[in-house]
PDB file of N, CA and C in Angstrom:
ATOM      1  N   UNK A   1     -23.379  57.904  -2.725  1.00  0.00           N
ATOM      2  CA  UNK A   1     -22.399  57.350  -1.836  1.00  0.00           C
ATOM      3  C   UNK A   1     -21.079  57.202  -2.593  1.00  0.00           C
ATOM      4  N   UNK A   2     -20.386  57.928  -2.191  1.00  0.00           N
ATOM      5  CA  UNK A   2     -18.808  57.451  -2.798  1.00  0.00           C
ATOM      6  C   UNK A   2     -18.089  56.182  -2.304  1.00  0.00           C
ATOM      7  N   UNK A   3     -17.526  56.092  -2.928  1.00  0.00           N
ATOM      8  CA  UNK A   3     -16.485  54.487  -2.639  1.00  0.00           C
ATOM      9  C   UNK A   3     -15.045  54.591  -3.397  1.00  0.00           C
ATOM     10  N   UNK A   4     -14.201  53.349  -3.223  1.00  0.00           N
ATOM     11  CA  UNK A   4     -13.331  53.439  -3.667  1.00  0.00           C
ATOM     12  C   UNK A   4     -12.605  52.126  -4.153  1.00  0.00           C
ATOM     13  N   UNK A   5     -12.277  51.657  -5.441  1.00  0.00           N
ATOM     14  CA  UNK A   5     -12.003  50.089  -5.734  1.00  0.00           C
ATOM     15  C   UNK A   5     -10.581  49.659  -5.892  1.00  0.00           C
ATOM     16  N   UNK A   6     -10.740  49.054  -5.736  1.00  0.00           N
ATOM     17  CA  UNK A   6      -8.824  48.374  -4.855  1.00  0.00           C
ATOM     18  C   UNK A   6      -8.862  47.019  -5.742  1.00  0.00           C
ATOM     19  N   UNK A   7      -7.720  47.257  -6.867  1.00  0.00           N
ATOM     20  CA  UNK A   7      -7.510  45.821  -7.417  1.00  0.00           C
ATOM     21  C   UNK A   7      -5.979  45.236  -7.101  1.00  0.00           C
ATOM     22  N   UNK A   8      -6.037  44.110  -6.999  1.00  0.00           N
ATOM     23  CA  UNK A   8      -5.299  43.356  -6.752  1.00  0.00           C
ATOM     24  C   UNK A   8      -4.601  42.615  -7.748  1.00  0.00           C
ATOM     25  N   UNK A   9      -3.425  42.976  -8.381  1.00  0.00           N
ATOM     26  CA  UNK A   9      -2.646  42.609  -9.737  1.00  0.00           C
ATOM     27  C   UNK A   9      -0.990  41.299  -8.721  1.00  0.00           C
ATOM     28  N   UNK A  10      -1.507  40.912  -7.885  1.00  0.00           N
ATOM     29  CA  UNK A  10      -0.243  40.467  -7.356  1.00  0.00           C
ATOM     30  C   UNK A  10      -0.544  38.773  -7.181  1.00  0.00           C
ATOM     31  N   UNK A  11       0.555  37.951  -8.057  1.00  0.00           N
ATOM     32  CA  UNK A  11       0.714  36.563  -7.702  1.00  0.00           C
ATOM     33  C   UNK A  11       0.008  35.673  -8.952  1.00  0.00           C
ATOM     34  N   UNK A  12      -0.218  37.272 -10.426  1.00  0.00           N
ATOM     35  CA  UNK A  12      -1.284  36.266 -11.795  1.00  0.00           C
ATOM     36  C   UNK A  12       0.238  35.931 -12.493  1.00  0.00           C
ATOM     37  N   UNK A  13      -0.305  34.868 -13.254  1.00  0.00           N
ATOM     38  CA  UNK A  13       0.351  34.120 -14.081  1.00  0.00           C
ATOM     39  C   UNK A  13      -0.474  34.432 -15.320  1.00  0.00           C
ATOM     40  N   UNK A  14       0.381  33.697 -17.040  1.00  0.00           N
ATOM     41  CA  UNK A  14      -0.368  34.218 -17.864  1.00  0.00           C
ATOM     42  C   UNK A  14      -1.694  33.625 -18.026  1.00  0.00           C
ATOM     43  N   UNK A  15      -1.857  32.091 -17.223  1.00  0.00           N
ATOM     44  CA  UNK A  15      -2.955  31.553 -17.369  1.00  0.00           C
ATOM     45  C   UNK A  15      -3.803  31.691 -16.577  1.00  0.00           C
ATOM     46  N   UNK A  16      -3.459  32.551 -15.395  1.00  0.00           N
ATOM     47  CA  UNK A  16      -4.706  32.685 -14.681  1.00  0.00           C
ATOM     48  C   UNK A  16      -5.025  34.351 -14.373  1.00  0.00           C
ATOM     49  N   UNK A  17      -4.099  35.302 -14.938  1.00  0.00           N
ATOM     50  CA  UNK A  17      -4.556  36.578 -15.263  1.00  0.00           C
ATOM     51  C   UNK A  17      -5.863  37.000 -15.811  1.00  0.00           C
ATOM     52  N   UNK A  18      -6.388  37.835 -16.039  1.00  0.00           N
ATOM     53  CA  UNK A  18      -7.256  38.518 -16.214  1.00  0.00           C
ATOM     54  C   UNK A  18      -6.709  39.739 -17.580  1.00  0.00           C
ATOM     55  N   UNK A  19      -7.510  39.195 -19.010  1.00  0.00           N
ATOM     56  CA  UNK A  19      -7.261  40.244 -20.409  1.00  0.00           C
ATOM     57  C   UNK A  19      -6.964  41.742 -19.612  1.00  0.00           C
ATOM     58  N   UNK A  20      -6.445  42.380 -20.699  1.00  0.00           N
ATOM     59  CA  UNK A  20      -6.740  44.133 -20.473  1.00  0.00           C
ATOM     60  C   UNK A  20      -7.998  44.409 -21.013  1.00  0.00           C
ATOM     61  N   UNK A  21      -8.351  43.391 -22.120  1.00  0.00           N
ATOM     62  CA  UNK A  21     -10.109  43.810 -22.396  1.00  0.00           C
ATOM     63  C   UNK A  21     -10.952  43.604 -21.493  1.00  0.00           C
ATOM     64  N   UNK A  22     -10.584  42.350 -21.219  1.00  0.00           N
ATOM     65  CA  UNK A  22     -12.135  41.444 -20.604  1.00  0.00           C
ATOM     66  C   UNK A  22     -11.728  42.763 -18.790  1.00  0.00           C
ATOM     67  N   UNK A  23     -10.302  43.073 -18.360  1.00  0.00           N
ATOM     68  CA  UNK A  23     -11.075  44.254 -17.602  1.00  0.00           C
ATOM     69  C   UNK A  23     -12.098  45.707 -17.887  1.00  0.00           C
ATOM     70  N   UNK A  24     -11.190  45.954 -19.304  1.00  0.00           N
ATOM     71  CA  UNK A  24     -12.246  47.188 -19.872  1.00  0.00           C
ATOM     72  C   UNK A  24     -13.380  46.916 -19.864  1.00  0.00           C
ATOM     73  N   UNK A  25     -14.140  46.084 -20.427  1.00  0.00           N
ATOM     74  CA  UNK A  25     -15.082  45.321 -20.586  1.00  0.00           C
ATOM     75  C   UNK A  25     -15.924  45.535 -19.010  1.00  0.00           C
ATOM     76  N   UNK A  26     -15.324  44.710 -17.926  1.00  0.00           N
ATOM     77  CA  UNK A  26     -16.100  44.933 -16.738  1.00  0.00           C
ATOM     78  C   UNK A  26     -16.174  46.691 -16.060  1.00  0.00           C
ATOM     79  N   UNK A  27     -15.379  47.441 -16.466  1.00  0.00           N
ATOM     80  CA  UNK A  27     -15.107  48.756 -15.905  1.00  0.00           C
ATOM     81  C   UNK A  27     -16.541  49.594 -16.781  1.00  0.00           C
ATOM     82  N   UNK A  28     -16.582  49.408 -18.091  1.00  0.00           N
ATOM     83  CA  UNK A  28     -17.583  49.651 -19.413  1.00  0.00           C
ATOM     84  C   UNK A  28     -18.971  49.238 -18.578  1.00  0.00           C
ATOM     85  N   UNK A  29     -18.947  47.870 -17.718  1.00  0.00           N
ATOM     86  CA  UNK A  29     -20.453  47.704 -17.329  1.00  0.00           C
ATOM     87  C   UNK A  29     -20.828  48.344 -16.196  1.00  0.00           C
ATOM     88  N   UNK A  30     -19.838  48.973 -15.621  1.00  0.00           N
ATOM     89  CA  UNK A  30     -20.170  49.670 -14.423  1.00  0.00           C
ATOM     90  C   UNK A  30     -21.159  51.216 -15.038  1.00  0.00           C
ATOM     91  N   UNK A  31     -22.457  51.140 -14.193  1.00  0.00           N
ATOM     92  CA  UNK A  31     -23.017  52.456 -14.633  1.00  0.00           C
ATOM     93  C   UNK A  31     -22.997  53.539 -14.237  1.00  0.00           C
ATOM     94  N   UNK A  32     -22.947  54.844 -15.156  1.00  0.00           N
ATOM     95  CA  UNK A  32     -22.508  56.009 -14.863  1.00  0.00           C
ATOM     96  C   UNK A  32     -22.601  56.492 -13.165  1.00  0.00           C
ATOM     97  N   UNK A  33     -24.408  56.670 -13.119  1.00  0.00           N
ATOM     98  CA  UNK A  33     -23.744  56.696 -11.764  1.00  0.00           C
ATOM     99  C   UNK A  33     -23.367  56.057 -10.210  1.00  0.00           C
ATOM    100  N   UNK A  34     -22.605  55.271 -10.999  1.00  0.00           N
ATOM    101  CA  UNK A  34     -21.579  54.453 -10.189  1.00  0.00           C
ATOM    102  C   UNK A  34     -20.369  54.888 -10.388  1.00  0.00           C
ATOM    103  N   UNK A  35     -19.771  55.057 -11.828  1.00  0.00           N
ATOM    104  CA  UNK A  35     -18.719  55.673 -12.063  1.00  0.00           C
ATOM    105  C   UNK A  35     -18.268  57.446 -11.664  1.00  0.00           C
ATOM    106  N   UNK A  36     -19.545  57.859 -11.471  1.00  0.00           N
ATOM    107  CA  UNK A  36     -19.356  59.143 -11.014  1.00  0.00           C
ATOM    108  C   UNK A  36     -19.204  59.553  -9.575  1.00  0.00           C
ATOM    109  N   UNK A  37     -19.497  57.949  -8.862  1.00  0.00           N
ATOM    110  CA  UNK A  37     -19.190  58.258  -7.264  1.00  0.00           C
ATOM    111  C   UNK A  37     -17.609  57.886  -7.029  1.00  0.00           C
ATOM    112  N   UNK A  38     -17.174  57.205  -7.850  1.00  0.00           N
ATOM    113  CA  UNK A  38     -15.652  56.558  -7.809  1.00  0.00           C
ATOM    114  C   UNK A  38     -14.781  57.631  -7.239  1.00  0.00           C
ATOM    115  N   UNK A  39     -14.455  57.499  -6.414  1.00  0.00           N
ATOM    116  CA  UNK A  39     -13.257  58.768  -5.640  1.00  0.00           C
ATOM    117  C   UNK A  39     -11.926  57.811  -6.353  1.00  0.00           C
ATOM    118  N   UNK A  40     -11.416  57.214  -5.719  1.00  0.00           N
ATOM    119  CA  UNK A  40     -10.428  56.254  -6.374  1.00  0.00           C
ATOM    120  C   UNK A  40     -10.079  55.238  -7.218  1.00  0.00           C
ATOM    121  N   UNK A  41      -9.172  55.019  -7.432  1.00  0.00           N
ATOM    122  CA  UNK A  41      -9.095  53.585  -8.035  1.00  0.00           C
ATOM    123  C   UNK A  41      -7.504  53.174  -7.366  1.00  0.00           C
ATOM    124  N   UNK A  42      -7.461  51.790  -6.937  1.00  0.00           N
ATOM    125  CA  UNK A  42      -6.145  51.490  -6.511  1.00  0.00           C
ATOM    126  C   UNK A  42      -5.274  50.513  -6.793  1.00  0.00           C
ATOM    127  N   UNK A  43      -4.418  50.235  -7.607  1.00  0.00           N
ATOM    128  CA  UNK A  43      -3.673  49.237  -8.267  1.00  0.00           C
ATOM    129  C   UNK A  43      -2.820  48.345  -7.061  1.00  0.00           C
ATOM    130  N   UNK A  44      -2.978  47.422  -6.680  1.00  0.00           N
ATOM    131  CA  UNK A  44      -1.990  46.686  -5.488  1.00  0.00           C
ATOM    132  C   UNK A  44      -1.338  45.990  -6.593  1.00  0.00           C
ATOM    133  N   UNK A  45       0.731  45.810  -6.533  1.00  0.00           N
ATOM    134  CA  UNK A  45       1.212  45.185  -7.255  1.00  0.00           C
ATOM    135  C   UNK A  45       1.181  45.275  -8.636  1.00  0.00           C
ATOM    136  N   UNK A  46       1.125  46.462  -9.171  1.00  0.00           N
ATOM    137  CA  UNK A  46       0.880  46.765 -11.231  1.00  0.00           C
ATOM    138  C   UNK A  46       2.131  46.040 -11.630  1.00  0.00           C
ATOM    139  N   UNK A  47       1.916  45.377 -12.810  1.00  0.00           N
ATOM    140  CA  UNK A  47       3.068  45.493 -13.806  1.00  0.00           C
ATOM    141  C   UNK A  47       3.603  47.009 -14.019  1.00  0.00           C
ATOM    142  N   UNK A  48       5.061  46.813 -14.562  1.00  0.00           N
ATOM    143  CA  UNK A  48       5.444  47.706 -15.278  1.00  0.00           C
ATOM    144  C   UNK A  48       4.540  48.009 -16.424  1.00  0.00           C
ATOM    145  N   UNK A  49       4.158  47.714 -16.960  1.00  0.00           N
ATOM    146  CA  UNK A  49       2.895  48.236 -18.083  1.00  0.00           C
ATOM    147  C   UNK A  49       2.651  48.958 -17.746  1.00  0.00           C
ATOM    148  N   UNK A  50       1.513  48.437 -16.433  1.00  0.00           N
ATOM    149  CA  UNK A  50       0.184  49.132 -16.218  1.00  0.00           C
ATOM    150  C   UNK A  50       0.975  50.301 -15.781  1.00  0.00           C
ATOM    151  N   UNK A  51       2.204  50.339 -14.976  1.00  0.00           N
ATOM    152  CA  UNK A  51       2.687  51.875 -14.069  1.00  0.00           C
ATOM    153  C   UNK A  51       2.838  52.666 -15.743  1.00  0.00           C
ATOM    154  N   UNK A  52       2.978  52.449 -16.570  1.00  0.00           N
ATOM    155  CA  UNK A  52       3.748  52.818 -17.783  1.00  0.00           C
ATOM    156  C   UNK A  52       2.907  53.818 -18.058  1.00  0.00           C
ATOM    157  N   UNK A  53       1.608  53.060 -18.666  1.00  0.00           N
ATOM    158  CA  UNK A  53       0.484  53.528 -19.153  1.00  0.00           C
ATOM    159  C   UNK A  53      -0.575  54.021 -18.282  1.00  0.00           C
ATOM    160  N   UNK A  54      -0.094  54.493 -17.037  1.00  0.00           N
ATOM    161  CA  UNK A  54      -1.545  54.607 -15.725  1.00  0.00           C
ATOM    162  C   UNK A  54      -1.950  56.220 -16.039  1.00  0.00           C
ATOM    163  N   UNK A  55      -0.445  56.812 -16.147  1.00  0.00           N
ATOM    164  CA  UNK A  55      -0.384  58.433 -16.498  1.00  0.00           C
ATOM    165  C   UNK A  55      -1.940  58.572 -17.409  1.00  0.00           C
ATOM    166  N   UNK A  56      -2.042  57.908 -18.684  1.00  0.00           N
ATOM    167  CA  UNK A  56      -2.584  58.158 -19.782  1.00  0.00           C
ATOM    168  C   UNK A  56      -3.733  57.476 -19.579  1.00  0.00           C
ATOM    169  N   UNK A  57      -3.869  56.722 -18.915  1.00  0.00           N
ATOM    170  CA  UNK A  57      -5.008  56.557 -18.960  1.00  0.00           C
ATOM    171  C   UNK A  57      -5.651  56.748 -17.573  1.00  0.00           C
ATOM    172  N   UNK A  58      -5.498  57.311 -16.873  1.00  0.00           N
ATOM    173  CA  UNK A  58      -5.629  57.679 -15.359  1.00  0.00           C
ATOM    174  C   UNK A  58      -6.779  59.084 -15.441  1.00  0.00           C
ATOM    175  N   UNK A  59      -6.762  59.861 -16.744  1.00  0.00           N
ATOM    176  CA  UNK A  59      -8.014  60.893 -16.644  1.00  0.00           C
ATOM    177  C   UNK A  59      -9.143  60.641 -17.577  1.00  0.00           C
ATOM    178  N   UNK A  60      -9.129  59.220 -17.718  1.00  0.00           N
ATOM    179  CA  UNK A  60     -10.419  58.511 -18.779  1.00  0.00           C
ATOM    180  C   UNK A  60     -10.919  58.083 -17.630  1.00  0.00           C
ATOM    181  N   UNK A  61     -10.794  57.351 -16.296  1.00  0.00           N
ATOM    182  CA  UNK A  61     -11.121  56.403 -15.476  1.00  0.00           C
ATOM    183  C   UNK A  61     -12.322  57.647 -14.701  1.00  0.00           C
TER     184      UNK A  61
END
């Protein structure tokens, strides 16, 4: 079954954000094939960072 995951980056502060690890970290526990049904991934609201760095890391995901 394919799917598609939609995160929501809009309205964090630094204290109630979410690490860039502790997300790697949850993306890492997802199992392969789960990761191999992933059609998408969808950023609502990125930092400039994340738009920065999405290029590069957008064909690891």
């Amino acid at each position: 079954m394919d799917y598609v995951l939609i995160y929501f980056h809009y309205g964090l502060r630094s204290y109630n954000r979410p690490s860039y690890g502790w997300l790697m970290q949850c993306y890492l526990k997802i199992d392969r094939k789960y990761k191999k049904n992933l059609k998408a991934l969808y950023l609502v609201h990125p930092t400039t960072w994340i738009k920065f760095f999405w290029p590069v890391i957008r064909p690891f995901i």
